[in-house]
C-alpha atoms as a PDB file:
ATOM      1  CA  UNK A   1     -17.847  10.311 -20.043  1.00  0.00           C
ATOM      2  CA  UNK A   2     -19.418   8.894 -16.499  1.00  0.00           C
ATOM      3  CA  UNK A   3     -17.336   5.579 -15.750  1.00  0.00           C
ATOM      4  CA  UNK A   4     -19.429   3.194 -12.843  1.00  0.00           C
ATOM      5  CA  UNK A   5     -18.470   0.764 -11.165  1.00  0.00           C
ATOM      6  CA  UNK A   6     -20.897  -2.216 -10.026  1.00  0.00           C
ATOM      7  CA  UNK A   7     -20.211  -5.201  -8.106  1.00  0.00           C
ATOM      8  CA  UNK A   8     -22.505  -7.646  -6.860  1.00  0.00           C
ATOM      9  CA  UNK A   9     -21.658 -11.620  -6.361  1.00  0.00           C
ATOM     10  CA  UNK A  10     -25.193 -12.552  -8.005  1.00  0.00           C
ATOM     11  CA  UNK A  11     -24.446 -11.878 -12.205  1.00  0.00           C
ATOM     12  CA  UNK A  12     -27.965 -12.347 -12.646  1.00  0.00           C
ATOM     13  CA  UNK A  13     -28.660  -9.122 -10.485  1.00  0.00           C
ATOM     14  CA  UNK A  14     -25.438  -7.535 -11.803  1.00  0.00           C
ATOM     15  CA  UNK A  15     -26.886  -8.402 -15.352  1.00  0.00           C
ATOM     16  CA  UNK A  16     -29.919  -6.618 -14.389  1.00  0.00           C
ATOM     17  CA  UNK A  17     -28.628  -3.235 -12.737  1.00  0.00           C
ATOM     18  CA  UNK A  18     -26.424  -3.003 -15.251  1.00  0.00           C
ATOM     19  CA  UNK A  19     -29.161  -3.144 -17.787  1.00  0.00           C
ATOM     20  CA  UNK A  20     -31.351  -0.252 -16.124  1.00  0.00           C
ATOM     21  CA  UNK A  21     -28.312   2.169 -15.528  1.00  0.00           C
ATOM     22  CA  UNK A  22     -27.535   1.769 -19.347  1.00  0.00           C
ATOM     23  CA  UNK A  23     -30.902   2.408 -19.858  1.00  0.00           C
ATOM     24  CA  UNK A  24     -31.031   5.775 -17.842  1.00  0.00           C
ATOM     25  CA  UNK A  25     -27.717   6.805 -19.086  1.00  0.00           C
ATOM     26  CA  UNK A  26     -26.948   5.126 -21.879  1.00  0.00           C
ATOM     27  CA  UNK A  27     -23.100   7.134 -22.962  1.00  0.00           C
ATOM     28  CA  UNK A  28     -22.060   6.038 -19.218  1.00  0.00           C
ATOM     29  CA  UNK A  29     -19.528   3.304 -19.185  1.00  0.00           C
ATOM     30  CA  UNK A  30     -20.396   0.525 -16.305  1.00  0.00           C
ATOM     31  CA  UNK A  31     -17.996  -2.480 -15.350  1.00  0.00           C
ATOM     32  CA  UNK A  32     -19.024  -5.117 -13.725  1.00  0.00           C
ATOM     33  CA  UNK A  33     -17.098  -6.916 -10.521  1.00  0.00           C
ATOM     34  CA  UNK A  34     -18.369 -10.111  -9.213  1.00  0.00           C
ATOM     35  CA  UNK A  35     -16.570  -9.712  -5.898  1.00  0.00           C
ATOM     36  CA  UNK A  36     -14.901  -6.631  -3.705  1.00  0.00           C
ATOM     37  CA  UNK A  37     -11.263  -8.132  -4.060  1.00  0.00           C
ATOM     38  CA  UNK A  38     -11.936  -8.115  -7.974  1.00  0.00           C
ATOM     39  CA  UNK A  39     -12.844  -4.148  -7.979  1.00  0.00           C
ATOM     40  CA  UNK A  40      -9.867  -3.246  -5.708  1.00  0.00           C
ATOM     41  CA  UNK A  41      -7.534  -5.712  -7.618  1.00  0.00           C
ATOM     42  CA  UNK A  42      -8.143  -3.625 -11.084  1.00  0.00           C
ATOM     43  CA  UNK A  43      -6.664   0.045  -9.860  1.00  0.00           C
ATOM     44  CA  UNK A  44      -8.944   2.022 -12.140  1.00  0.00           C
ATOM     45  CA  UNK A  45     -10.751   4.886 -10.378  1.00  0.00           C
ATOM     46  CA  UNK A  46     -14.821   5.453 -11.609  1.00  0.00           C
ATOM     47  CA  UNK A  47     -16.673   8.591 -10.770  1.00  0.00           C
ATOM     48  CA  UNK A  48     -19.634   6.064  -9.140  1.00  0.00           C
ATOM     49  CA  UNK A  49     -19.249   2.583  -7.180  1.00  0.00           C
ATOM     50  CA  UNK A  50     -22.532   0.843  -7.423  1.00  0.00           C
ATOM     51  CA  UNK A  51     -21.881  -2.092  -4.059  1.00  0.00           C
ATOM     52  CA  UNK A  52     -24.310  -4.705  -2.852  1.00  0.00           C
ATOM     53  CA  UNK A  53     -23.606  -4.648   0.911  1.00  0.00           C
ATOM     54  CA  UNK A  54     -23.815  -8.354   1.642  1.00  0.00           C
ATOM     55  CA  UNK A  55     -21.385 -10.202  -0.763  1.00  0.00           C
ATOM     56  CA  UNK A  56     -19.254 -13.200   0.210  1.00  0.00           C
ATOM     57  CA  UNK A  57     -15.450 -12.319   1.796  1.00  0.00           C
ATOM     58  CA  UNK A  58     -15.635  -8.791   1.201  1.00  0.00           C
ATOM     59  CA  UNK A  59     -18.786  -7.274   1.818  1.00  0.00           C
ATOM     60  CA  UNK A  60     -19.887  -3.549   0.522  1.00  0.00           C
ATOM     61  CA  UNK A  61     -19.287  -1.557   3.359  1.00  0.00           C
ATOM     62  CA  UNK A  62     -15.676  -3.398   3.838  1.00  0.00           C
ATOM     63  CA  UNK A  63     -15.006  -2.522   0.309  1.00  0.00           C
ATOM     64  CA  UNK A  64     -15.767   0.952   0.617  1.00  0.00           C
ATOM     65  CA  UNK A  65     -13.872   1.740   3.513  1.00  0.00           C
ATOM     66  CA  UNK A  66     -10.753   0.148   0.873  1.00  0.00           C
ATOM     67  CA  UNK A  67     -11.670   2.323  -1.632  1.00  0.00           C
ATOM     68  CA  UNK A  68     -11.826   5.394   0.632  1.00  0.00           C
ATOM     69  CA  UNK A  69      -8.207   4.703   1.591  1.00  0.00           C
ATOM     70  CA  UNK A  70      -7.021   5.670  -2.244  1.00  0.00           C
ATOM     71  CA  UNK A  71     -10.060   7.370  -3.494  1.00  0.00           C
ATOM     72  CA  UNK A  72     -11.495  10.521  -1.965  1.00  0.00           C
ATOM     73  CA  UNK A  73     -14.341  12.173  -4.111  1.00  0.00           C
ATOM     74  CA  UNK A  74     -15.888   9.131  -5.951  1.00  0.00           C
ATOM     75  CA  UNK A  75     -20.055   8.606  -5.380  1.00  0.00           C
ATOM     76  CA  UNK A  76     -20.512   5.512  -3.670  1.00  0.00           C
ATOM     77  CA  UNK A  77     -24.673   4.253  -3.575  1.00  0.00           C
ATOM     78  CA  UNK A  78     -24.900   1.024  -1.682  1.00  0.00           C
ATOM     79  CA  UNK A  79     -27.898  -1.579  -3.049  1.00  0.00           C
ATOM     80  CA  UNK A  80     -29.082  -4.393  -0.506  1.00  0.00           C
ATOM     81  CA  UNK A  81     -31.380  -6.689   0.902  1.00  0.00           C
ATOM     82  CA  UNK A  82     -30.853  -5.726   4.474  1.00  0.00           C
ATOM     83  CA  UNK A  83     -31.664  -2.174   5.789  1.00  0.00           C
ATOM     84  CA  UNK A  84     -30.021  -2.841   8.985  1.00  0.00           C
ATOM     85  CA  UNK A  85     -26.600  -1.399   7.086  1.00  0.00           C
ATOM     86  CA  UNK A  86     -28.090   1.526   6.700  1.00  0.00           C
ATOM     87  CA  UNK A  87     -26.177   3.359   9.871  1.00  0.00           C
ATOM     88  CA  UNK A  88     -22.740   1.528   8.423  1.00  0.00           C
ATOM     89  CA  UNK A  89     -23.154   3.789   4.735  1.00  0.00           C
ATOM     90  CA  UNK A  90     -22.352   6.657   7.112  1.00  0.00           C
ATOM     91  CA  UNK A  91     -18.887   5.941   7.575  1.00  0.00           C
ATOM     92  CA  UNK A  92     -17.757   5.979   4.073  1.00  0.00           C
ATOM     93  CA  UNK A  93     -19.840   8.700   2.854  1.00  0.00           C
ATOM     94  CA  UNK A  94     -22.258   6.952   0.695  1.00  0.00           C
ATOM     95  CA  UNK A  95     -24.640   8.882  -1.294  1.00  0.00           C
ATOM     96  CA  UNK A  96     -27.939   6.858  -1.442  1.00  0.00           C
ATOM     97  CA  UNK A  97     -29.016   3.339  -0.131  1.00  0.00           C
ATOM     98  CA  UNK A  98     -30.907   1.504  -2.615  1.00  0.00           C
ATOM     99  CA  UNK A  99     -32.949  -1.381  -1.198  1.00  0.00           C
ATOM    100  CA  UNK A 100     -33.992  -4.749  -3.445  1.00  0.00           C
ATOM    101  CA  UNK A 101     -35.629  -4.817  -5.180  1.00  0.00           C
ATOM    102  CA  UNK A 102     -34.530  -2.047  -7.099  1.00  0.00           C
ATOM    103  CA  UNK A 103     -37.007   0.639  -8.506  1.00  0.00           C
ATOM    104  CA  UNK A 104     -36.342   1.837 -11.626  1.00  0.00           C
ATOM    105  CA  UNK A 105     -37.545   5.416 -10.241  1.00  0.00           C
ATOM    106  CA  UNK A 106     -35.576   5.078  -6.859  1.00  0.00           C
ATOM    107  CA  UNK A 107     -32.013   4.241  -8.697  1.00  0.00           C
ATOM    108  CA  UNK A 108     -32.737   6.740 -11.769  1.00  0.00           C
ATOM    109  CA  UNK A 109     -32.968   9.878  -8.591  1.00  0.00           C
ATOM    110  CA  UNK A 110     -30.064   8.258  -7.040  1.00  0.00           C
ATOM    111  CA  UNK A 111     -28.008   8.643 -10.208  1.00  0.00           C
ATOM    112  CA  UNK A 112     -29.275  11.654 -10.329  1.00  0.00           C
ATOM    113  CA  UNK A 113     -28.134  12.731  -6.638  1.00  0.00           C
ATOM    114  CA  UNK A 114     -25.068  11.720  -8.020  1.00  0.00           C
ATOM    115  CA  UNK A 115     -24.713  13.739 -10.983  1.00  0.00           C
ATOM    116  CA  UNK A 116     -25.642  16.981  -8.893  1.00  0.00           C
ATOM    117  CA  UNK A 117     -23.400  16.047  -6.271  1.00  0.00           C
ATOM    118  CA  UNK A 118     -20.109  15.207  -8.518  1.00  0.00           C
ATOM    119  CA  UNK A 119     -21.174  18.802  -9.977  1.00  0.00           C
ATOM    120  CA  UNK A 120     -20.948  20.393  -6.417  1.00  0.00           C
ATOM    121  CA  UNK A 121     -18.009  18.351  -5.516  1.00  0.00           C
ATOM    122  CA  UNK A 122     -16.137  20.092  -8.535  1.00  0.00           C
ATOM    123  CA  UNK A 123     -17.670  23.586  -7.744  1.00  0.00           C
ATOM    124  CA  UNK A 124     -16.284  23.441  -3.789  1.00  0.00           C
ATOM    125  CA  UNK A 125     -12.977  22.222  -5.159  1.00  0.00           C
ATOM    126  CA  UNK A 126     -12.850  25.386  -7.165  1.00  0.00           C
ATOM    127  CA  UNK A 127     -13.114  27.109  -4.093  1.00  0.00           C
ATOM    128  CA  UNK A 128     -10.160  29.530  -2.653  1.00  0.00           C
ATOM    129  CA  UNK A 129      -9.236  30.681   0.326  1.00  0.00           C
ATOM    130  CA  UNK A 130      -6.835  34.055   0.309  1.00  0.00           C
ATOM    131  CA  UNK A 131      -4.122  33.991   3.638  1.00  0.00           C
ATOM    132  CA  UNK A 132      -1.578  36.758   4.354  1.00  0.00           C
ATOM    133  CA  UNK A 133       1.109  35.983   6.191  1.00  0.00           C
ATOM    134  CA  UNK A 134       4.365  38.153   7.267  1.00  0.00           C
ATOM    135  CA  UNK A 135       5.909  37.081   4.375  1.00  0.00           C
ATOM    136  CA  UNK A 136       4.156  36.500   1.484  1.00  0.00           C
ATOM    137  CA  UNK A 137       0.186  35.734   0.064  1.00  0.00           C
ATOM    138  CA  UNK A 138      -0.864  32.516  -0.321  1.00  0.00           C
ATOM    139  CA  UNK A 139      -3.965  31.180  -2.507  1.00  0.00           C
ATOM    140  CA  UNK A 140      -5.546  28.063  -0.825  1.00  0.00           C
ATOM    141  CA  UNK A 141      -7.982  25.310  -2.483  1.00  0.00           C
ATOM    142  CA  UNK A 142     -10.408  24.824   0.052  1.00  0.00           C
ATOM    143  CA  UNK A 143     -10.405  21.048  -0.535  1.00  0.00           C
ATOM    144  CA  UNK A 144      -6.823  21.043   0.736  1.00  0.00           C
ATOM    145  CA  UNK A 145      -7.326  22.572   4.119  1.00  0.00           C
ATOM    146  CA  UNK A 146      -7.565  19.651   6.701  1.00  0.00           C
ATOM    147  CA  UNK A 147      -8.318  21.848   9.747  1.00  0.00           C
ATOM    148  CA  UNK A 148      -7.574  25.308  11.151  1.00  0.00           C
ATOM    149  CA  UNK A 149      -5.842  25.501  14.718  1.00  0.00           C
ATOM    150  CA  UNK A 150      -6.420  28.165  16.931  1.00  0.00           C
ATOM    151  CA  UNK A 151      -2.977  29.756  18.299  1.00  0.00           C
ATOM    152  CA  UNK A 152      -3.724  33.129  20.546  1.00  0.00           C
ATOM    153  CA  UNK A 153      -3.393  35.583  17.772  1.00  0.00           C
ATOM    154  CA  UNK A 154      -2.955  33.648  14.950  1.00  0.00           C
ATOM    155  CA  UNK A 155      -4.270  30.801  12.985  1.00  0.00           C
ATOM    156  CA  UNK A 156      -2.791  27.841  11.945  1.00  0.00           C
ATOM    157  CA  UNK A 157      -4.490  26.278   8.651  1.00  0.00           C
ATOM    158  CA  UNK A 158      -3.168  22.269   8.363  1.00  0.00           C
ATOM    159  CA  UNK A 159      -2.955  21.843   4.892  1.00  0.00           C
ATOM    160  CA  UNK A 160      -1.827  19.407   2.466  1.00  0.00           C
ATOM    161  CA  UNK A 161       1.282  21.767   1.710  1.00  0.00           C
ATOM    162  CA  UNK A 162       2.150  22.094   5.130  1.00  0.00           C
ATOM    163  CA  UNK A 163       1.132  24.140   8.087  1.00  0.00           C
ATOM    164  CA  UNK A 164       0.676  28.025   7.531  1.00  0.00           C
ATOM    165  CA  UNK A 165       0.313  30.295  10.569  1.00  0.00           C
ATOM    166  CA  UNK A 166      -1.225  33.732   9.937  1.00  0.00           C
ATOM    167  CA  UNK A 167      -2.613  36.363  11.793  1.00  0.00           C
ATOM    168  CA  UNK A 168      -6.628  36.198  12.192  1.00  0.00           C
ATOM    169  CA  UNK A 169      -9.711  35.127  14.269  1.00  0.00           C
ATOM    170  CA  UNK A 170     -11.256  32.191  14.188  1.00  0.00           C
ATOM    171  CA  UNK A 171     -15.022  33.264  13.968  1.00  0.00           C
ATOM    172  CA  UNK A 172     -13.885  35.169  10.959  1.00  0.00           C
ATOM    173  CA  UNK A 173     -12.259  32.226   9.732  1.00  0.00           C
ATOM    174  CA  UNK A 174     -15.676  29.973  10.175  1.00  0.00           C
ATOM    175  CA  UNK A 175     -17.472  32.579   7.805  1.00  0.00           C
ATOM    176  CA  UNK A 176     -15.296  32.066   5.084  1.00  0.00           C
ATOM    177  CA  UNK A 177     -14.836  28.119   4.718  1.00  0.00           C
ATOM    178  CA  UNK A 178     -18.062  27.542   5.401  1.00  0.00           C
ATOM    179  CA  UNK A 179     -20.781  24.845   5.485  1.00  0.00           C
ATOM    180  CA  UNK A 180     -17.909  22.039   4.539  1.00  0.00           C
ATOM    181  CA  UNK A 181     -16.148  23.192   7.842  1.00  0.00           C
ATOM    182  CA  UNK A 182     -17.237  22.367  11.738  1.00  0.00           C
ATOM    183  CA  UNK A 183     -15.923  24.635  14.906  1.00  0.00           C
ATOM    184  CA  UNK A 184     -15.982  21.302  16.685  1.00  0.00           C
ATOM    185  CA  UNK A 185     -13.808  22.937  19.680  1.00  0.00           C
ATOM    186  CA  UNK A 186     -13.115  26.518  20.624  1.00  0.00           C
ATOM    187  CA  UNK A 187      -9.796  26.073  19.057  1.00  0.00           C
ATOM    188  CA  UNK A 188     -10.300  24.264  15.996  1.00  0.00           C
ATOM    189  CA  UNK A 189     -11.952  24.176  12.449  1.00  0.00           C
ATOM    190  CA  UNK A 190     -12.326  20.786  10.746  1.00  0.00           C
ATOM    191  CA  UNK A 191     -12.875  20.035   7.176  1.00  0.00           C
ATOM    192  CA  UNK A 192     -15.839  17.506   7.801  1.00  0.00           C
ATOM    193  CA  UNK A 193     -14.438  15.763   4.508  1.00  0.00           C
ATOM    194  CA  UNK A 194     -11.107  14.539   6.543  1.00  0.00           C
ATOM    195  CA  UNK A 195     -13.235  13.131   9.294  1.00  0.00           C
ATOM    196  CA  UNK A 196     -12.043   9.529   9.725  1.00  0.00           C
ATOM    197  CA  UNK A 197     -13.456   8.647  12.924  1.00  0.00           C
ATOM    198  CA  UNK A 198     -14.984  10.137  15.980  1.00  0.00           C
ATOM    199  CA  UNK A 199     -15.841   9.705  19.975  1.00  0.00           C
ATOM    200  CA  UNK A 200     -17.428  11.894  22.479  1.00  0.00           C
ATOM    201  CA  UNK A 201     -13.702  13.902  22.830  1.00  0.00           C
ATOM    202  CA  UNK A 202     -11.872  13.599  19.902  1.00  0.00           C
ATOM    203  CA  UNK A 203     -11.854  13.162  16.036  1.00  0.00           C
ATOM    204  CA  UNK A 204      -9.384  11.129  14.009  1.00  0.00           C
ATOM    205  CA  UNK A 205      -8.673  12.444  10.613  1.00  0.00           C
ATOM    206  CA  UNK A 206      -7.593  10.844   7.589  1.00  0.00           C
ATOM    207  CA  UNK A 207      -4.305  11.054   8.222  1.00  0.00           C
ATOM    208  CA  UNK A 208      -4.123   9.765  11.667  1.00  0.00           C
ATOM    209  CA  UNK A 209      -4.048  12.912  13.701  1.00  0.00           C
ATOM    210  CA  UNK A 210      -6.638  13.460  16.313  1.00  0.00           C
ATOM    211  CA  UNK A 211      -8.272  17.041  17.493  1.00  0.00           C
ATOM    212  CA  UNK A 212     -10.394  17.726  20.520  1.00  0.00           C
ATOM    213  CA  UNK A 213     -14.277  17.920  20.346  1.00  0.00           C
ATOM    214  CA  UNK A 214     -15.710  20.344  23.283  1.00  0.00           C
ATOM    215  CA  UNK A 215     -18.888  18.468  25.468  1.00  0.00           C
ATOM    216  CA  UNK A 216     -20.541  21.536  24.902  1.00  0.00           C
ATOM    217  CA  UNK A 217     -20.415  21.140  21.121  1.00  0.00           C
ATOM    218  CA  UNK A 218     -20.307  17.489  20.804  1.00  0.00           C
ATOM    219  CA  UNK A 219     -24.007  17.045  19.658  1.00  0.00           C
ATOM    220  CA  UNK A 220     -24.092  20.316  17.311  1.00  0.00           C
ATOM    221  CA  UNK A 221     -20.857  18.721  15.375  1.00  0.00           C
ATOM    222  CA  UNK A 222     -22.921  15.195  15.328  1.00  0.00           C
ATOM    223  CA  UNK A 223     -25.847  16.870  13.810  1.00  0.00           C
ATOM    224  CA  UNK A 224     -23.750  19.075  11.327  1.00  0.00           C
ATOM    225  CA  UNK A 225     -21.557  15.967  10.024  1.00  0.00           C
ATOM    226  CA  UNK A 226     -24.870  13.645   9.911  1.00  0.00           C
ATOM    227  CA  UNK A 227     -26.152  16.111   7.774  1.00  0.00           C
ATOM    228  CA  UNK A 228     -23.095  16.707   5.499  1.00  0.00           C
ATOM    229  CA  UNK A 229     -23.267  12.740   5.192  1.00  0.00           C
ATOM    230  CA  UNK A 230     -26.994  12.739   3.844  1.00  0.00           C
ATOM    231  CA  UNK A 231     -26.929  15.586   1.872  1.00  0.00           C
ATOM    232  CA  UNK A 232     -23.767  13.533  -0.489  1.00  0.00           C
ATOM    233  CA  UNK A 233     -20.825  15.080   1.559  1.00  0.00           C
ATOM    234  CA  UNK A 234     -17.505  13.845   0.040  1.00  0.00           C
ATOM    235  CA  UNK A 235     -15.108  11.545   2.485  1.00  0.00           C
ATOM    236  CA  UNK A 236     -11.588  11.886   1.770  1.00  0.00           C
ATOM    237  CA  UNK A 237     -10.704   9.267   4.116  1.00  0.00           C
END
């Protein structure tokens, strides 16, 4: 069953969205937070955050960037007054900005988005990559991969078990992870999913670790992540 989360500091509004999710989806089950410190404070995880942007203390987009720190795949849609933000919803990954007033039509297609997208999200999970080494085979969930290294003759894939060298080329490499993965430098791969942070040279990843971006490939990666962002790419930052 779809568990949301939706926290807004007006309860008359958080009355009122609650009302016309339940009425879209009526077997979901939606809790309400008053304030950003009350949602982090509970430790349950929900499939969708529902955050107004422009609370007291804790805004939206500070929340968000909490929640990222512990939860990876969840949908987050941002509702607000203020479209200014809009640029900010990048950085955590949001799904869909919802402006208020809210449209019945505009938040029952964002709900939507998010259904499809939490459907994808498991399908790319599912989704193996096969590596020989010298020694032995090894079965990899694409989700785990953090980045592939370049290293003469052989690969390195950073992974979540580890680093695993094996013999193969890069372009090769590209193919098979696919549109989830950016060659961001001749020598590396990135899972755009890991992407914490980025500059004109080099991208932090969720784990702290930095890799080079080429000039010459700067504004391709830019366009490819933008687009990984809008069409309801998951953050596991």
């Amino acid at each position: 069953m779809l568990k949301i989360a939706v926290c807004d500091d007006e309860p008359s509004f958080l009355k009122q969205i609650g009302g016309m999710i339940k009425k879209q989806m009526p077997d979901c089950i939606i809790t309400e937070f008053l304030s950003g410190e009350d949602l982090l404070l509970c430790g349950e995880l929900f499939d969708i955050y529902i955050l107004d942007v422009q609370m007291e203390k804790m805004n939206g987009i500070e929340t968000a960037k909490k929640l990222r720190e512990t939860d990876e795949r969840s949908i987050i849609i941002f509702i607000t007054g203020a479209k200014e933000y809009v640029f900010d919803a990048f950085d955590v990954a949001a799904l869909h900005y919802l402006v208020k007033p809210v449209d019945d039509k505009k938040l029952y297609e964002a709900l939507c988005r998010a259904e499809k997208q939490m459907e994808k999200n498991r399908n790319r999970e599912d989704r193996r990559i096969f590596i020989k080494t010298r020694k032995k085979n090894i079965t990899l969930n694409i989700s785990d991969i953090y980045y592939f290294e370049n290293e003469m003759r052989k690969i390195a894939a950073h992974t979540a078990r580890g680093v695993i060298s094996f013999y193969g080329v890069m372009a090769d490499m590209e193919k098979e992870a696919g549109a989830g993965f950016c060659r961001c430098h001749r020598g590396y791969l990135v899972n755009l999913s890991y992407i914490a942070e980025y500059d004109s040279e080099t991208i932090t990843l969720s784990d702290g670790e930095k890799i080079l971006i080429s000039k010459d490939r700067y504004h391709d990666f830019v366009k490819q992540y933008m687009r990984f962002l809008r069409n309801g790419g998951v953050s596991h930052v």
